[in-house]
Protein backbone atom coordinates (compact mmCIF):
# COMPACT_ATOMS: atom_id res chain seq x y z
CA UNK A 1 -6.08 113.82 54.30
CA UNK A 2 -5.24 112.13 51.01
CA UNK A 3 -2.89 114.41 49.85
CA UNK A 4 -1.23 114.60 53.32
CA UNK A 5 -0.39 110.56 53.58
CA UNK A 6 0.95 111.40 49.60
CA UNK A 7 3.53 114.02 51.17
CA UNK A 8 4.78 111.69 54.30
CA UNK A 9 4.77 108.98 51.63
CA UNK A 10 7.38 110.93 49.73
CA UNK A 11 9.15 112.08 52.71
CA UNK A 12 9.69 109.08 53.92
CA UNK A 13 11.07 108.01 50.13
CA UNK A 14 13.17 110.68 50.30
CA UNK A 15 15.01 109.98 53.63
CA UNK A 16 15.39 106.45 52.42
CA UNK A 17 17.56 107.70 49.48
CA UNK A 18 19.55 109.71 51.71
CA UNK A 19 20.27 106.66 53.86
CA UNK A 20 21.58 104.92 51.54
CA UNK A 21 23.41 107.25 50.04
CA UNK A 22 25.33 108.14 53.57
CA UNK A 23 25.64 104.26 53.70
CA UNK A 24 27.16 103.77 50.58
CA UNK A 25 29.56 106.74 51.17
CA UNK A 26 30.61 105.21 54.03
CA UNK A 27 31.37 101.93 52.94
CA UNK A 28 33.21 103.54 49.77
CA UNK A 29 35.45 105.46 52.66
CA UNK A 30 36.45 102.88 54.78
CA UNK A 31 37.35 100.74 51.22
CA UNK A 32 39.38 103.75 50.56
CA UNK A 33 40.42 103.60 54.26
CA UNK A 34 42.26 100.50 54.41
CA UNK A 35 43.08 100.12 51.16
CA UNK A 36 41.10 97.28 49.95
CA UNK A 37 40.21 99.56 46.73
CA UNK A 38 42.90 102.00 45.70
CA UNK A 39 41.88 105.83 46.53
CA UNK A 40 43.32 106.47 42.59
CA UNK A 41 40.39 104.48 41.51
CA UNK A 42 38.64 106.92 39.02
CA UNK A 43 35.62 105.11 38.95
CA UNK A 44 34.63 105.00 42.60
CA UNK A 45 36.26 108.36 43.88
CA UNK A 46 33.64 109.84 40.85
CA UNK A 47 30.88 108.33 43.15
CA UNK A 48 32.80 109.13 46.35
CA UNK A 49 32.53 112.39 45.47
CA UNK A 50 29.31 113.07 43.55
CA UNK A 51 27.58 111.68 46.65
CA UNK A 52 29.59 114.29 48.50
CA UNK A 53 28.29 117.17 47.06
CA UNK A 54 25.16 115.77 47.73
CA UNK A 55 25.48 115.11 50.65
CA UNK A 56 27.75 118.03 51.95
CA UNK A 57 24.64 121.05 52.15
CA UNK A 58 22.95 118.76 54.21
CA UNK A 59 25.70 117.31 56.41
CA UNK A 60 27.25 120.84 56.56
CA UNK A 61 25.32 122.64 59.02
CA UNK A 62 25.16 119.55 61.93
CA UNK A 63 29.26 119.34 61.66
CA UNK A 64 28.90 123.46 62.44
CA UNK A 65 26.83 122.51 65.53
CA UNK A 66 28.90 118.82 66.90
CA UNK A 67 31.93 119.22 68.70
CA UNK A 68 34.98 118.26 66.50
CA UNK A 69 35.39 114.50 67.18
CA UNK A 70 39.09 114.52 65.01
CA UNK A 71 39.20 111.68 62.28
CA UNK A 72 35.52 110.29 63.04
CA UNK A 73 32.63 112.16 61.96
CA UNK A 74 29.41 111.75 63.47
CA UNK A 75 27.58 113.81 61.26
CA UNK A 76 25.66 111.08 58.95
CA UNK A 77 24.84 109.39 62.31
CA UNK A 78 23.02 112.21 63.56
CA UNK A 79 20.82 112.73 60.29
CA UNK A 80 20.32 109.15 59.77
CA UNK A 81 18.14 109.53 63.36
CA UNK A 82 17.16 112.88 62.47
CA UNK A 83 15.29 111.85 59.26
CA UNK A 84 14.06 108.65 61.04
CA UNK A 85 12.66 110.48 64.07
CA UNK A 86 11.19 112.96 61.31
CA UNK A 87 9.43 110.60 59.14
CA UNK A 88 8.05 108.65 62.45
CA UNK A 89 6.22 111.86 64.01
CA UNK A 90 4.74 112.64 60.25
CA UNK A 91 3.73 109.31 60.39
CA UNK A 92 2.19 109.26 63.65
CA UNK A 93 0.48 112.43 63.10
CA UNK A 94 -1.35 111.36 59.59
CA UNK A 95 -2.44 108.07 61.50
CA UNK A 96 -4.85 110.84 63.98
């Protein structure tokens, strides 16, 4: 049982990182967006896109399933609940 709070433990660490990764994507974007940072910034489009790649194998396969949305993607909405409703049911489960 030990081992098994250890794993959701993890899991839950994990999915944490992810959200804030998608988060800080996101906010990079919409700087990028309306200009308040230039898009030629080497810096930040480094991060931009190093958290893409990260980001993309996961992301990937719900943006094959949505319905195309045009300029707004839903994507990191839908895995931000996914991991959430993921981490609560391990969690509820190790609790019984």
């Amino acid at each position: 049982m030990q081992a098994l709070n250890i794993v959701v433990g993890l899991l839950e660490m994990l999915s944490s990182v992810l959200i804030m990764l998608i988060i800080v994507q996101f906010i990079i974007g919409l700087a990028f967006a309306f200009n308040v940072v230039s898009p030629s910034n080497d810096f930040l489009r480094q991060v931009y896109d190093s958290i893409d790649k990260l980001l993309s194998p996961v992301l990937r396969p719900i943006r094959n399933i949505m319905p195309d949305t045009g300029a707004i993607d839903f994507s990191p909405i839908v895995l931000i609940f996914g991991l959430r409703a993921v981490v609560f049911v391990l969690e509820s489960l190790v609790k019984y």
